[in-house]
Protein backbone atom coordinates (compact mmCIF):
# COMPACT_ATOMS: atom_id res chain seq x y z
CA UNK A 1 138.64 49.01 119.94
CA UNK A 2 134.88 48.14 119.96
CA UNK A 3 134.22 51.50 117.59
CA UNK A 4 137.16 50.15 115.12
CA UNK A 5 134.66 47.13 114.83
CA UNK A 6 131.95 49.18 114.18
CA UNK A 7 133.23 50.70 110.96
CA UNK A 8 134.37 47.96 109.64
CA UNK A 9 131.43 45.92 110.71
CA UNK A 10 129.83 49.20 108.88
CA UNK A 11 132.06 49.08 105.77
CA UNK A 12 130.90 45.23 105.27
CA UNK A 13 127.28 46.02 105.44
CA UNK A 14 128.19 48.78 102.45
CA UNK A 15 130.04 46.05 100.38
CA UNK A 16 127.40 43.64 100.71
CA UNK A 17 124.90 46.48 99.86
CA UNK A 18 126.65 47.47 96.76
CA UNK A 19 126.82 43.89 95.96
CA UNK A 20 123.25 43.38 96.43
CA UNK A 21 122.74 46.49 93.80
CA UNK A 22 124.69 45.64 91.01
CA UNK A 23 123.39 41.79 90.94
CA UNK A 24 119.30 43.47 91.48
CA UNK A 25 120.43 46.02 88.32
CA UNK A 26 121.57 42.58 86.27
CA UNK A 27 118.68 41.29 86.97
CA UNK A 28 116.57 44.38 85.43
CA UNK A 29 118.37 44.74 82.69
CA UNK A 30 116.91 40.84 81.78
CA UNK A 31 120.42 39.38 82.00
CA UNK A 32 121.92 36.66 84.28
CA UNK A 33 124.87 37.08 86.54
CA UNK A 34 126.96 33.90 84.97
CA UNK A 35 125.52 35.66 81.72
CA UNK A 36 127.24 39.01 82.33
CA UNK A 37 130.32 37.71 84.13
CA UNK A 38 130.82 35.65 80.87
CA UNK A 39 130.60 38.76 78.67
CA UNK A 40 133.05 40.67 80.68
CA UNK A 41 135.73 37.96 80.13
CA UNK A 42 134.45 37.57 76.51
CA UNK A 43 134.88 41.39 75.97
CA UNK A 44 138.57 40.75 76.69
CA UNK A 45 139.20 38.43 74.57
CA UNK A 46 137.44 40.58 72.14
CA UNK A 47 140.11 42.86 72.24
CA UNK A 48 142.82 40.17 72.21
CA UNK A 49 141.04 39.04 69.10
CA UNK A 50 140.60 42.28 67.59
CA UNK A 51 144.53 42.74 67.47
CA UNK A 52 144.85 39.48 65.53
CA UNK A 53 142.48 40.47 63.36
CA UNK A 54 144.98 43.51 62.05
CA UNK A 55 147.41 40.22 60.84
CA UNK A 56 144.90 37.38 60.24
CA UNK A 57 146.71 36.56 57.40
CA UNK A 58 149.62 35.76 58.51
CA UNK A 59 148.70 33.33 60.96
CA UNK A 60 149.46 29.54 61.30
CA UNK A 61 146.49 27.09 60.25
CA UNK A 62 146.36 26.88 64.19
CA UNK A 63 146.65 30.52 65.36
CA UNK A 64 143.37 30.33 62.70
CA UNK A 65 141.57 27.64 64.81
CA UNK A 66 142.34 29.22 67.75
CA UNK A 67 141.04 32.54 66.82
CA UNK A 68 137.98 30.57 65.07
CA UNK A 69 137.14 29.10 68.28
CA UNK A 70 137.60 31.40 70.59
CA UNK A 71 135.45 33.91 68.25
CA UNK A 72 132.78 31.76 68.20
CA UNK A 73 132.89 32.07 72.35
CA UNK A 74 132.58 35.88 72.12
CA UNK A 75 130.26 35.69 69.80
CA UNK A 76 128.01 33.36 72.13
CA UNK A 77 129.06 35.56 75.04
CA UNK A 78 127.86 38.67 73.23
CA UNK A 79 124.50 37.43 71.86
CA UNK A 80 123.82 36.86 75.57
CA UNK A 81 123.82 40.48 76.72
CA UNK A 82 121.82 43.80 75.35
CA UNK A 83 123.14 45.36 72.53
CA UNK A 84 122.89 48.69 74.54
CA UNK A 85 125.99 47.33 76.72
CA UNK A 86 128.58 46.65 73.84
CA UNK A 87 127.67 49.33 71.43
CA UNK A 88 131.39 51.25 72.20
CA UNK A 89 132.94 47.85 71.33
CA UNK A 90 130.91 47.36 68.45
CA UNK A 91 133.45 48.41 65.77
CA UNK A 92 135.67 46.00 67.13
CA UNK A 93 133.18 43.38 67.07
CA UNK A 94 132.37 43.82 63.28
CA UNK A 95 136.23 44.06 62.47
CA UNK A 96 136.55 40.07 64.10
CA UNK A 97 133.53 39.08 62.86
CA UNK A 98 134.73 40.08 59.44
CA UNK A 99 138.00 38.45 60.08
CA UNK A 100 136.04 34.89 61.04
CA UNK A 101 134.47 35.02 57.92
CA UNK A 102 137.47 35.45 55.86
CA UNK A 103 139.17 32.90 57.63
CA UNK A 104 136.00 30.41 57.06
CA UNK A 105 135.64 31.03 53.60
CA UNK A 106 139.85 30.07 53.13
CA UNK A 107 139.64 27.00 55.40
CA UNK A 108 136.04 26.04 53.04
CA UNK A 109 137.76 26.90 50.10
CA UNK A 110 141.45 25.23 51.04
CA UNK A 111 138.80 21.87 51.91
C-alpha cells in the first residue's frame, strides 16, 4: 500500500515538473502563458476560418461579420506569438487574411 503511494506521489512530482518546464520554456521564448494559451485556441479557429474562406462568397452578411470578427481575434492572437511558432500554418493564415480583405473591401464598397 504505502509503495502504491509512492509512485503516484512520484508520478505527481513528474507532472508538476513537466509543468514547471513547459511554462519556464514560454517564458524564454519572450511569450506569456495567457499569451500562448490564447494562440492555441486562436490557431483553431484559424482552421475553422480557413474552411470558410474556400466559400466566402457565399456567405450571409452575418456569417461575414462573424468571420470578420473572429479574424480579427486570430489575427490579435497571432501577432502575440513568434513567427517561428506558426510558420506551418502560415499558408492558411495568408489565405484568411486575404479572405478579410475581400470581404472589407465589399462591405466598404456595399456602404
Amino acid at each position: 500500500m504505502t509503495g502504491f503511494l509512492v509512485i503516484i506521489f512520484m508520478l505527481l512530482i513528474i507532472v508538476f515538473m513537466l509543468i514547471g518546464l513547459a511554462v519556464a520554456q514560454i517564458k524564454m521564448a519572450g511569450m506569456n502563458v495567457k499569451d500562448f494559451w490564447t494562440f492555441i485556441k486562436a490557431n483553431e479557429t484559424l482552421n475553422k476560418l480557413y474552411a470558410f474562406s474556400k466559400k466566402y462568397e457565399k456567405l450571409t452578411t452575418n456569417e461575414q461579420l462573424v468571420f470578420l470578427r473572429e479574424a480579427e481575434r486570430v489575427f490579435e492572437a497571432f501577432d502575440k506569438v513568434p513567427n517561428v511558432l506558426w510558420e506551418e500554418d502560415y499558408q492558411k493564415y495568408m489565405e484568411v487574411l486575404s479572405t478579410y480583405k475581400d470581404i472589407k473591401i465589399v462591405r466598404w464598397e456595399s456602404n
